[in-house]
PDB file of N, CA and C in Angstrom:
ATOM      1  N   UNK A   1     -34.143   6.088  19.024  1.00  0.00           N
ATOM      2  CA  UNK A   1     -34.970   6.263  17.844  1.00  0.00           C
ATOM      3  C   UNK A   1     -34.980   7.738  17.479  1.00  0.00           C
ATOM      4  N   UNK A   2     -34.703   7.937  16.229  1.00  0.00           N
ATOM      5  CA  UNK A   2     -34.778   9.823  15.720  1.00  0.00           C
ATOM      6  C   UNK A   2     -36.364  10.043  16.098  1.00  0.00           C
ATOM      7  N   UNK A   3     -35.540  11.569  16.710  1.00  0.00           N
ATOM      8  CA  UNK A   3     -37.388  12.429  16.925  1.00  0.00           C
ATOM      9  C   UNK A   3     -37.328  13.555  15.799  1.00  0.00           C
ATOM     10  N   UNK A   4     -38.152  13.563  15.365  1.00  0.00           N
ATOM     11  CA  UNK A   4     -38.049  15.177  14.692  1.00  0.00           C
ATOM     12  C   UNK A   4     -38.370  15.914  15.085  1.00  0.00           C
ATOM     13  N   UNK A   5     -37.222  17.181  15.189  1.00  0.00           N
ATOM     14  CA  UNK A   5     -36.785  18.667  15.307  1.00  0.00           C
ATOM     15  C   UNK A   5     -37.971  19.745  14.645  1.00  0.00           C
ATOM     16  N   UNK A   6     -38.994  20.114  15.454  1.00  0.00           N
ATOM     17  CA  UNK A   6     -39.617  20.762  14.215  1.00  0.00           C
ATOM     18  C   UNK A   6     -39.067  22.122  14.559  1.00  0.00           C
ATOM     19  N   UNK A   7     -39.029  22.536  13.010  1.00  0.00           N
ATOM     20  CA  UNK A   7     -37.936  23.845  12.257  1.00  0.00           C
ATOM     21  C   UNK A   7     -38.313  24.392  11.049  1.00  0.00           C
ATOM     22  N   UNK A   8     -37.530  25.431  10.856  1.00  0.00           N
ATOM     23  CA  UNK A   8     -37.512  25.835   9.307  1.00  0.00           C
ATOM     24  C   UNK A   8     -37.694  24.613   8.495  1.00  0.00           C
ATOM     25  N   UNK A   9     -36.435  23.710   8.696  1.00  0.00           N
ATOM     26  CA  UNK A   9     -36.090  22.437   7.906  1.00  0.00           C
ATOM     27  C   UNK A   9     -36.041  21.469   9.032  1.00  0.00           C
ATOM     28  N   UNK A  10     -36.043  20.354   7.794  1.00  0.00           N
ATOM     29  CA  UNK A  10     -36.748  18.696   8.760  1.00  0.00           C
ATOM     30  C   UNK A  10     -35.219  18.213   9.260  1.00  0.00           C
ATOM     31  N   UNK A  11     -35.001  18.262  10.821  1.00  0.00           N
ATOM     32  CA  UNK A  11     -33.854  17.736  11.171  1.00  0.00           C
ATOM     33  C   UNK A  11     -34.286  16.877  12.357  1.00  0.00           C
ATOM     34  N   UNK A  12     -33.459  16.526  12.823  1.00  0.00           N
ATOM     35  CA  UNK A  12     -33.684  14.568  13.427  1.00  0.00           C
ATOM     36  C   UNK A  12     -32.633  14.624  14.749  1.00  0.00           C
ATOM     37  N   UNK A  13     -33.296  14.248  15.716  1.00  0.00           N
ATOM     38  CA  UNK A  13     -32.443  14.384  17.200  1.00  0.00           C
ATOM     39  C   UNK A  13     -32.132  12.754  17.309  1.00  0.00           C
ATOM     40  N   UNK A  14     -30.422  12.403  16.937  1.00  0.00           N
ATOM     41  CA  UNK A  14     -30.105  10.773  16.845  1.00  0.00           C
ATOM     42  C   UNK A  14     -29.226  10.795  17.861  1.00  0.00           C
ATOM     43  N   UNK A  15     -29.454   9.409  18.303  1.00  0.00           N
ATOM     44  CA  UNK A  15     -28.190   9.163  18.846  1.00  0.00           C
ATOM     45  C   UNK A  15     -26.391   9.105  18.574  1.00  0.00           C
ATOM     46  N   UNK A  16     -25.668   8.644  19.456  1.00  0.00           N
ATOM     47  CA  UNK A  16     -24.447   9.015  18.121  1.00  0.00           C
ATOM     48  C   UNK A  16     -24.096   7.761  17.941  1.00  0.00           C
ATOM     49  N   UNK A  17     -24.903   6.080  18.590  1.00  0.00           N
ATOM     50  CA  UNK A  17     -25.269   5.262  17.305  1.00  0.00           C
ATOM     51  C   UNK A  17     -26.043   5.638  16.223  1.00  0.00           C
ATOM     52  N   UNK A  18     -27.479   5.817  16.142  1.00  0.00           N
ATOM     53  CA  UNK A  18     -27.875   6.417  14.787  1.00  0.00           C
ATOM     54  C   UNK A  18     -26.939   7.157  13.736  1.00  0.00           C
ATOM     55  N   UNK A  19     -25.946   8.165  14.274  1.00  0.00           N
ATOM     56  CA  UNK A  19     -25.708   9.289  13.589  1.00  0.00           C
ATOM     57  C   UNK A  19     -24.320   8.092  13.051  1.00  0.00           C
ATOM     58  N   UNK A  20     -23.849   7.582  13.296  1.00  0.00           N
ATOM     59  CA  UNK A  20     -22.121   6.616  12.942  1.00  0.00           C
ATOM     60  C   UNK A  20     -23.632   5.568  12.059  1.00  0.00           C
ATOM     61  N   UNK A  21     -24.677   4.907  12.214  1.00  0.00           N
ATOM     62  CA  UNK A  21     -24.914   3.900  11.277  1.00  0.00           C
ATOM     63  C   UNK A  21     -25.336   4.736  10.329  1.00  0.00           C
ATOM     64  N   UNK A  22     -26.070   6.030  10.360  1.00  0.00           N
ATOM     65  CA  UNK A  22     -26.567   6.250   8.814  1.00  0.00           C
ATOM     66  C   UNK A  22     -25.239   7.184   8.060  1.00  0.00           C
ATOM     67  N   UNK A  23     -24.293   7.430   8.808  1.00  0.00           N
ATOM     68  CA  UNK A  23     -23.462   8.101   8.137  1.00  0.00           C
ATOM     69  C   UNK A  23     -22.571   6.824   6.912  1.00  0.00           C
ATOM     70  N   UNK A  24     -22.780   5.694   7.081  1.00  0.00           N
ATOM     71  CA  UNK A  24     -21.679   4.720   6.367  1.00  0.00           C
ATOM     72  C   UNK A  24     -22.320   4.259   5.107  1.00  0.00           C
ATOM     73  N   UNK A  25     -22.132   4.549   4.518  1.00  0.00           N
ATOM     74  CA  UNK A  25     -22.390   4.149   2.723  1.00  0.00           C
ATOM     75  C   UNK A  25     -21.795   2.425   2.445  1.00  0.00           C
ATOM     76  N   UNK A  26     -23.538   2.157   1.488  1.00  0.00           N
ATOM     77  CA  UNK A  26     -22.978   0.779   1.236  1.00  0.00           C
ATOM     78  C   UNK A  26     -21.232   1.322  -0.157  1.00  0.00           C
ATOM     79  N   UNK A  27     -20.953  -0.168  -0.762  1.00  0.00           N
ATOM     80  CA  UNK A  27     -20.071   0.071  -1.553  1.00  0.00           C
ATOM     81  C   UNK A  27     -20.624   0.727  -2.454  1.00  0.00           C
ATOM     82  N   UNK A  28     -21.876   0.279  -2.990  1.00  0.00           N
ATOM     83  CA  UNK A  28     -22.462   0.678  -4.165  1.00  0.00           C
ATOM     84  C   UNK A  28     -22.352   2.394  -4.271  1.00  0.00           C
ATOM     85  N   UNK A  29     -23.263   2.815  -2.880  1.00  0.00           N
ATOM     86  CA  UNK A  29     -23.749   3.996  -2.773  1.00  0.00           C
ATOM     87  C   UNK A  29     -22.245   5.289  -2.861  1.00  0.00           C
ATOM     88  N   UNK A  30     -20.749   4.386  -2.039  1.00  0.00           N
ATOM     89  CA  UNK A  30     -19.925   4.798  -2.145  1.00  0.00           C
ATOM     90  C   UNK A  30     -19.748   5.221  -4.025  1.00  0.00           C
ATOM     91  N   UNK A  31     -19.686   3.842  -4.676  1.00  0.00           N
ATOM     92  CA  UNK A  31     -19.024   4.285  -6.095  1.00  0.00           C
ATOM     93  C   UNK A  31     -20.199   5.308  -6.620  1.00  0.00           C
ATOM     94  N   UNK A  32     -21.073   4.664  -6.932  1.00  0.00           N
ATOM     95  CA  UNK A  32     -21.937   6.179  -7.370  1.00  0.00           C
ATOM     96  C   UNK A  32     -21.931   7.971  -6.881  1.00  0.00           C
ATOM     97  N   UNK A  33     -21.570   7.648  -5.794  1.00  0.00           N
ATOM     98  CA  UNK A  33     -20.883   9.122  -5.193  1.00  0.00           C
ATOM     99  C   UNK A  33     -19.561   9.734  -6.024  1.00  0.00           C
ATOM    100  N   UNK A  34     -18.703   8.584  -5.797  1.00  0.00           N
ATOM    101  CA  UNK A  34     -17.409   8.650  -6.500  1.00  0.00           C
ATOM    102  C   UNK A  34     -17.433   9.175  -8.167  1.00  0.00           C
ATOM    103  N   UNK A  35     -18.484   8.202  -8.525  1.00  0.00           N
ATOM    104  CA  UNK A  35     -18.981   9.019 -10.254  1.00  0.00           C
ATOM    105  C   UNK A  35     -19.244  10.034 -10.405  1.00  0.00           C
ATOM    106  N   UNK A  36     -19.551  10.519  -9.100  1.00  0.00           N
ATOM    107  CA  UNK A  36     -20.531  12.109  -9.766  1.00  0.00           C
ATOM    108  C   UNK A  36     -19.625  12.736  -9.305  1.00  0.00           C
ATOM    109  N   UNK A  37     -18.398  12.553  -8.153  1.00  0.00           N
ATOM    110  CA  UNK A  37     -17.335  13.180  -8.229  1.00  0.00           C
ATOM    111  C   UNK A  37     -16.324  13.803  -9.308  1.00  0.00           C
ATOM    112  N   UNK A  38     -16.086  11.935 -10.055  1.00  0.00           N
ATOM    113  CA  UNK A  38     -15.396  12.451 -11.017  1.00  0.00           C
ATOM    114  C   UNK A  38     -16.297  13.540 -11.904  1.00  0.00           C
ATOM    115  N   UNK A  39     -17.295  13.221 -12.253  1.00  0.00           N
ATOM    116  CA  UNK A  39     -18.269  13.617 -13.383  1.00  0.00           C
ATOM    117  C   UNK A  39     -17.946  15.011 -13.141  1.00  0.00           C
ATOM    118  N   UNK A  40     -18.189  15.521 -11.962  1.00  0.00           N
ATOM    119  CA  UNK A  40     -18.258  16.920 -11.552  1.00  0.00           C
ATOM    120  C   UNK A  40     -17.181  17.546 -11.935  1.00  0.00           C
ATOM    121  N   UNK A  41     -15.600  16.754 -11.581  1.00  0.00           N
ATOM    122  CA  UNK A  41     -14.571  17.549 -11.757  1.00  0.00           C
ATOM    123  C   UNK A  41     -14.566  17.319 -13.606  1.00  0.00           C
ATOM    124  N   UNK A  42     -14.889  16.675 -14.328  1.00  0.00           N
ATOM    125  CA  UNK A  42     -14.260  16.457 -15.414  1.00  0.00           C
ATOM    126  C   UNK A  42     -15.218  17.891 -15.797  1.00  0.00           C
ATOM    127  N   UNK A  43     -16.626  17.812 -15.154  1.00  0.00           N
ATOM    128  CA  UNK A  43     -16.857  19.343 -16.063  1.00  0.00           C
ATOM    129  C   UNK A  43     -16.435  20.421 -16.118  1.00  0.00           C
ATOM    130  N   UNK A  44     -15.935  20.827 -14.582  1.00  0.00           N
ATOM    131  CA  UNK A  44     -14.918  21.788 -14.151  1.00  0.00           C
ATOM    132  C   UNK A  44     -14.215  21.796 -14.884  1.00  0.00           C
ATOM    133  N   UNK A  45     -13.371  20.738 -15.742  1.00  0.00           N
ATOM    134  CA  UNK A  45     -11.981  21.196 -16.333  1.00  0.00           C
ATOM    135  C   UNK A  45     -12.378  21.538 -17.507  1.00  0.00           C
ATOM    136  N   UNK A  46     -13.648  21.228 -18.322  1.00  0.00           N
ATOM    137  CA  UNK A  46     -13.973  21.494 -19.479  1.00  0.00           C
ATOM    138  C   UNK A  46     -14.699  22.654 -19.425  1.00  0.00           C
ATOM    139  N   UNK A  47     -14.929  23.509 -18.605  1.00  0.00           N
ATOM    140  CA  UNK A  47     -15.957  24.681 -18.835  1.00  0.00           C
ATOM    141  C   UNK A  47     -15.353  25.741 -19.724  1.00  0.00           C
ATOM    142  N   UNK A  48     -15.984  26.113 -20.700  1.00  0.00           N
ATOM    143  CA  UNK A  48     -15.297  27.377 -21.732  1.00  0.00           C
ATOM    144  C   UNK A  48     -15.688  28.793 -21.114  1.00  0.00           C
ATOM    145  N   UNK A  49     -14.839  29.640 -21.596  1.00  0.00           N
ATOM    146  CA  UNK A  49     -14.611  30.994 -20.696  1.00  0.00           C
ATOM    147  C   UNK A  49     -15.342  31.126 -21.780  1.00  0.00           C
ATOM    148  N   UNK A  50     -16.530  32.265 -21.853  1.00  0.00           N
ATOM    149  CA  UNK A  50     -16.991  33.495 -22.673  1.00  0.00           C
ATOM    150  C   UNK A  50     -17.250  34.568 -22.151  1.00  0.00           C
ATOM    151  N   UNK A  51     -16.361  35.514 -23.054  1.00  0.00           N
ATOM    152  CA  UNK A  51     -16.000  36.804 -23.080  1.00  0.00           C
ATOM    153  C   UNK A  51     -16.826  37.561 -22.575  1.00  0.00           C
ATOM    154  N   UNK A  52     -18.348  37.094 -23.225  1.00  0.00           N
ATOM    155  CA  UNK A  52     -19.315  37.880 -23.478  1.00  0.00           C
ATOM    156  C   UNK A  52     -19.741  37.982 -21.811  1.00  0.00           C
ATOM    157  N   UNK A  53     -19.874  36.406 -21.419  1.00  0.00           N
ATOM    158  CA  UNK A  53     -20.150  36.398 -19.954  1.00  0.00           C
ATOM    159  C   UNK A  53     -19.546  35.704 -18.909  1.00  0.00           C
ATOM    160  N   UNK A  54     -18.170  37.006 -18.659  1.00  0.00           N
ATOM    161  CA  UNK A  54     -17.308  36.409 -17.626  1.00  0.00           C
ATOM    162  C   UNK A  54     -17.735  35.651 -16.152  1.00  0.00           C
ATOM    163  N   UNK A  55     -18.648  36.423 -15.637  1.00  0.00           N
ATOM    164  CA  UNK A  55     -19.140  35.918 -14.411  1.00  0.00           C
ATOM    165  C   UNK A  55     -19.837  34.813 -14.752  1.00  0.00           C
ATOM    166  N   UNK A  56     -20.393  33.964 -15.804  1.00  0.00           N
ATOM    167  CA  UNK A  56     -21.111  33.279 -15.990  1.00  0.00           C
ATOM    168  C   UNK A  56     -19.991  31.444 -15.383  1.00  0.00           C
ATOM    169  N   UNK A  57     -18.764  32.052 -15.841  1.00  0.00           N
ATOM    170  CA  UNK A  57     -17.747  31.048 -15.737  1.00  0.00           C
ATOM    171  C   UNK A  57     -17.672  31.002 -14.670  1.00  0.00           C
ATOM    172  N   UNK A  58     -17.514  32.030 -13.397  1.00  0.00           N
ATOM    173  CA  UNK A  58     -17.189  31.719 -11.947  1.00  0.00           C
ATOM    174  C   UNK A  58     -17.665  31.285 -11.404  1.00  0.00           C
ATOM    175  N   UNK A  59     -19.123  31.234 -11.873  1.00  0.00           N
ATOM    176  CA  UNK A  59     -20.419  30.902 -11.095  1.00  0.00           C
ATOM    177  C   UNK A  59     -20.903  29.284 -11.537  1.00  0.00           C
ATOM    178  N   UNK A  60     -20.512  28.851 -12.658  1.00  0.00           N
ATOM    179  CA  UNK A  60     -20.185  27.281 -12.974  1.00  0.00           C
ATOM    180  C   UNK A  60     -19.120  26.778 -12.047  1.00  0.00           C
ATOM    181  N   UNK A  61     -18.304  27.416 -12.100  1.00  0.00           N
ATOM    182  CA  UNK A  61     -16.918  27.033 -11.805  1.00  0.00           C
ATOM    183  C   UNK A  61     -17.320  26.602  -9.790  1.00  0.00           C
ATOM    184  N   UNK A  62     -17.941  27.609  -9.323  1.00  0.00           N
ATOM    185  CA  UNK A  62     -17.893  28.108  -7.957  1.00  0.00           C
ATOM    186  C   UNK A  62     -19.501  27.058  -8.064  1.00  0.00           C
ATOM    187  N   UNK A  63     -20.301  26.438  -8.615  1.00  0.00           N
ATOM    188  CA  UNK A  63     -20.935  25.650  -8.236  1.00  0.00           C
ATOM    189  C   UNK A  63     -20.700  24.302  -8.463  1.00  0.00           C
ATOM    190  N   UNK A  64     -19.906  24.229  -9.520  1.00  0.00           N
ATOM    191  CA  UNK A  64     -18.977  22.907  -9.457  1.00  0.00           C
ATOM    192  C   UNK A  64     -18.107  22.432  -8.096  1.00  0.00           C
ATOM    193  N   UNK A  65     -17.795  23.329  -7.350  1.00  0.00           N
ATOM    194  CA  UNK A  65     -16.291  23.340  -6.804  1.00  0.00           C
ATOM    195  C   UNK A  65     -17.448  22.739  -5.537  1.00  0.00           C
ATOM    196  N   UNK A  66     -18.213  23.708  -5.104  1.00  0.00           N
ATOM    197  CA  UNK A  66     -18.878  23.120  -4.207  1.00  0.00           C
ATOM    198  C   UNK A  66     -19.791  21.826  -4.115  1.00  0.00           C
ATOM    199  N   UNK A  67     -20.861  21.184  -5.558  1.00  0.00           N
ATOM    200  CA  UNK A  67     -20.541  20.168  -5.693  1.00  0.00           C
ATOM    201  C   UNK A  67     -19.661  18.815  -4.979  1.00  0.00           C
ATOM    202  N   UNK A  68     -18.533  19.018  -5.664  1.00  0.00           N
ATOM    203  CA  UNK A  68     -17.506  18.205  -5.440  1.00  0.00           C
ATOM    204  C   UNK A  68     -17.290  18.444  -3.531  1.00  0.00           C
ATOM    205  N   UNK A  69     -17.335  19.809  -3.525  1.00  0.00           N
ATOM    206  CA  UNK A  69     -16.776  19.768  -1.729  1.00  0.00           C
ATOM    207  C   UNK A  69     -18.210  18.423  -0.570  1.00  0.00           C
ATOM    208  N   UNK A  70     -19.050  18.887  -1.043  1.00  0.00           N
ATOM    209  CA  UNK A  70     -19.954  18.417  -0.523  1.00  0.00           C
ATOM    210  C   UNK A  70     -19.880  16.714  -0.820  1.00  0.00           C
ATOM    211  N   UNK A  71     -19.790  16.328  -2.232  1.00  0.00           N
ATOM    212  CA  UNK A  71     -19.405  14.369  -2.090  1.00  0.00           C
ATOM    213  C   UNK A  71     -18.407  14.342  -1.611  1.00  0.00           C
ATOM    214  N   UNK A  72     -17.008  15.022  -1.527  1.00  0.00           N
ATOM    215  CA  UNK A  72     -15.648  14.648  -0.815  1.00  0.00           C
ATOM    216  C   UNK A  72     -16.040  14.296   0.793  1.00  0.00           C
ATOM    217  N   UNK A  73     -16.973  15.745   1.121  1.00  0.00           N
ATOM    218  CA  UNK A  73     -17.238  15.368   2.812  1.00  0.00           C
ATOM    219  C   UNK A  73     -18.020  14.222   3.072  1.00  0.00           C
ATOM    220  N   UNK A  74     -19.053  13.894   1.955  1.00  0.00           N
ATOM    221  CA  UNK A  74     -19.675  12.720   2.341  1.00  0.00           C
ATOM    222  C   UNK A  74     -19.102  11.451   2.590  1.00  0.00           C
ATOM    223  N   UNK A  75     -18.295  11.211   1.108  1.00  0.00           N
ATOM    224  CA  UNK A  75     -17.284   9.927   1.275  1.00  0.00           C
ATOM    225  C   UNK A  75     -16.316   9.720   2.722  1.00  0.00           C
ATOM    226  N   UNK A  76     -15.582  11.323   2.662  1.00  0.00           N
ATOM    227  CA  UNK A  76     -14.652  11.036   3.952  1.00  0.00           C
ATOM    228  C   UNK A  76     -15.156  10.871   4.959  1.00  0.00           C
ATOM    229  N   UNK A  77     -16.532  11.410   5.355  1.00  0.00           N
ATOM    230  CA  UNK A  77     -17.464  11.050   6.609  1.00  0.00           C
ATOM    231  C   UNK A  77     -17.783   9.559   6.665  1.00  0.00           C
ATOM    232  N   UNK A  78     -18.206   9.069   5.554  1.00  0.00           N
ATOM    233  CA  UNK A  78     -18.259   7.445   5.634  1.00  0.00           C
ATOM    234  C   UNK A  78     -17.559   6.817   6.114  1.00  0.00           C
ATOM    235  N   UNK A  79     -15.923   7.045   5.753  1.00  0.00           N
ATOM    236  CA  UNK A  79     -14.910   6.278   6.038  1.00  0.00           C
ATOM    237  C   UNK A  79     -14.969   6.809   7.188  1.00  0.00           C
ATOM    238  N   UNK A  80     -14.741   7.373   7.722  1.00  0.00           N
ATOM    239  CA  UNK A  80     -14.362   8.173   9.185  1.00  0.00           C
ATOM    240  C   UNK A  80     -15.492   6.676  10.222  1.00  0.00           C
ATOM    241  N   UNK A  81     -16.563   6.906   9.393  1.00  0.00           N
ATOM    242  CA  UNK A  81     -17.883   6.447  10.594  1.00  0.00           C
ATOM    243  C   UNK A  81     -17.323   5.010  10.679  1.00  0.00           C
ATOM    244  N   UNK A  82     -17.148   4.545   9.423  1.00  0.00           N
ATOM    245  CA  UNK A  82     -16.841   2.878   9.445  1.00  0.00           C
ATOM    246  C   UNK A  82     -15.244   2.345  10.080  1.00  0.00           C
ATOM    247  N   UNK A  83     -14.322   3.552  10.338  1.00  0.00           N
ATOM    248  CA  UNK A  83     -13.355   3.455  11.240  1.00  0.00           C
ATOM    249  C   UNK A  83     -13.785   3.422  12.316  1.00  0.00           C
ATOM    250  N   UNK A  84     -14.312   4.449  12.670  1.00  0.00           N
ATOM    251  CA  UNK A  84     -14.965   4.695  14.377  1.00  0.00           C
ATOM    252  C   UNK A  84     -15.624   3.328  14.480  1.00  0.00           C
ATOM    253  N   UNK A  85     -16.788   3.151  13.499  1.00  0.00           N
ATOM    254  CA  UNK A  85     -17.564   1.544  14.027  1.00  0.00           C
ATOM    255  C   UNK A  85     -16.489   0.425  14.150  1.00  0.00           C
ATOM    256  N   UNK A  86     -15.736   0.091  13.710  1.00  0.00           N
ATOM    257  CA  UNK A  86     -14.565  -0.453  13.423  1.00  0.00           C
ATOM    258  C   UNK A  86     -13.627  -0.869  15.061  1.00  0.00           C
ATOM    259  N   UNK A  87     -13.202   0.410  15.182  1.00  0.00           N
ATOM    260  CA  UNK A  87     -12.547   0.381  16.346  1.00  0.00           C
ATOM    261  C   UNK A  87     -13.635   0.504  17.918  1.00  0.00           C
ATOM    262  N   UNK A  88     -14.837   0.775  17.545  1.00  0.00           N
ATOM    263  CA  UNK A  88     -16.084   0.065  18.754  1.00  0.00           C
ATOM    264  C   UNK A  88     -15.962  -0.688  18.879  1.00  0.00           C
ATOM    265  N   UNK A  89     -16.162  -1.883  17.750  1.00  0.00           N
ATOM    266  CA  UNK A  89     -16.172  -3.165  17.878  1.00  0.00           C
ATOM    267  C   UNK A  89     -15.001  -4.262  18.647  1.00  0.00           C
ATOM    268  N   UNK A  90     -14.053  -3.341  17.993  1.00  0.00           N
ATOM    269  CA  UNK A  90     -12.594  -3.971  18.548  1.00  0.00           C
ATOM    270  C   UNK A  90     -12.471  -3.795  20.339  1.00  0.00           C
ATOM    271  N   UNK A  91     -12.734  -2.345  20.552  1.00  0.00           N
ATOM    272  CA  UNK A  91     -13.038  -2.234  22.612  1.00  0.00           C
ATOM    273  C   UNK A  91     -13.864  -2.975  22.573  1.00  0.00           C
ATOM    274  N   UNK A  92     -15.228  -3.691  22.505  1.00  0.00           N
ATOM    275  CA  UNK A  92     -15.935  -4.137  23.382  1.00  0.00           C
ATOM    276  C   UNK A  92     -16.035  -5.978  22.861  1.00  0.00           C
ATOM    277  N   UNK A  93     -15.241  -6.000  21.675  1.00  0.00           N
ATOM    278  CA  UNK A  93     -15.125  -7.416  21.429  1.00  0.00           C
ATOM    279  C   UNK A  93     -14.627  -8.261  22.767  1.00  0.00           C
ATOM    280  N   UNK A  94     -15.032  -9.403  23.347  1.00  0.00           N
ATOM    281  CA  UNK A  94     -14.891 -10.279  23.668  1.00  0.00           C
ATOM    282  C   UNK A  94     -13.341 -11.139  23.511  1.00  0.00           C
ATOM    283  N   UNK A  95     -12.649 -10.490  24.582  1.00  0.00           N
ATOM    284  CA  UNK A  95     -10.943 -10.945  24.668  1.00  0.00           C
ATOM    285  C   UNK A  95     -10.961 -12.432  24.712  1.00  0.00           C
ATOM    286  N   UNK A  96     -10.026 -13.606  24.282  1.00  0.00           N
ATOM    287  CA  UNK A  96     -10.147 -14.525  23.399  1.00  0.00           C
ATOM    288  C   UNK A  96      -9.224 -15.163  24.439  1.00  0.00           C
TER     289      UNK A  96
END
């Protein structure tokens, strides 16, 4: 059962069942991730440079980018967890 870590910030001492079940996204939760992926990059490609305020662009640009880094790790962590659960199941399944 998670204990909480008391800290600066609220963090959670799990097991590394806990940590593989809450890491796996239903489908749903997957595609909605996936939307704001795309969403994110399509703004990236549309951001207009102004002259007036160059740094203003890097700093869209450089919070977009991270954005996107952060749902990529989420999604690929999902898949990762639901492989790992995946191949648990398969070692301790019941040979036939």
């Amino acid at each position: 059962m998670a204990v909480q870590i008391v800290n600066q910030f609220s963090s959670y001492e799990l097991s590394n069942e806990e940590i593989l079940a809450g890491s796996i996204f239903t489908t749903l939760q997957k595609q909605v991730l996936q939307n704001l992926l795309s969403s994110y990059a399509e703004e990236k490609l549309t951001i207009e440079y102004d002259i007036d305020q160059p740094l203003k662009h890097i700093q869209i640009a450089a919070r977009g980018g991270g954005q996107m880094e952060v749902l990529i790790y989420l999604l690929e962590n999902s898949n990762s967890a639901e492989e790992a659960l995946v191949n648990l199941q398969k070692e301790y399944a019941p040979e036939s």
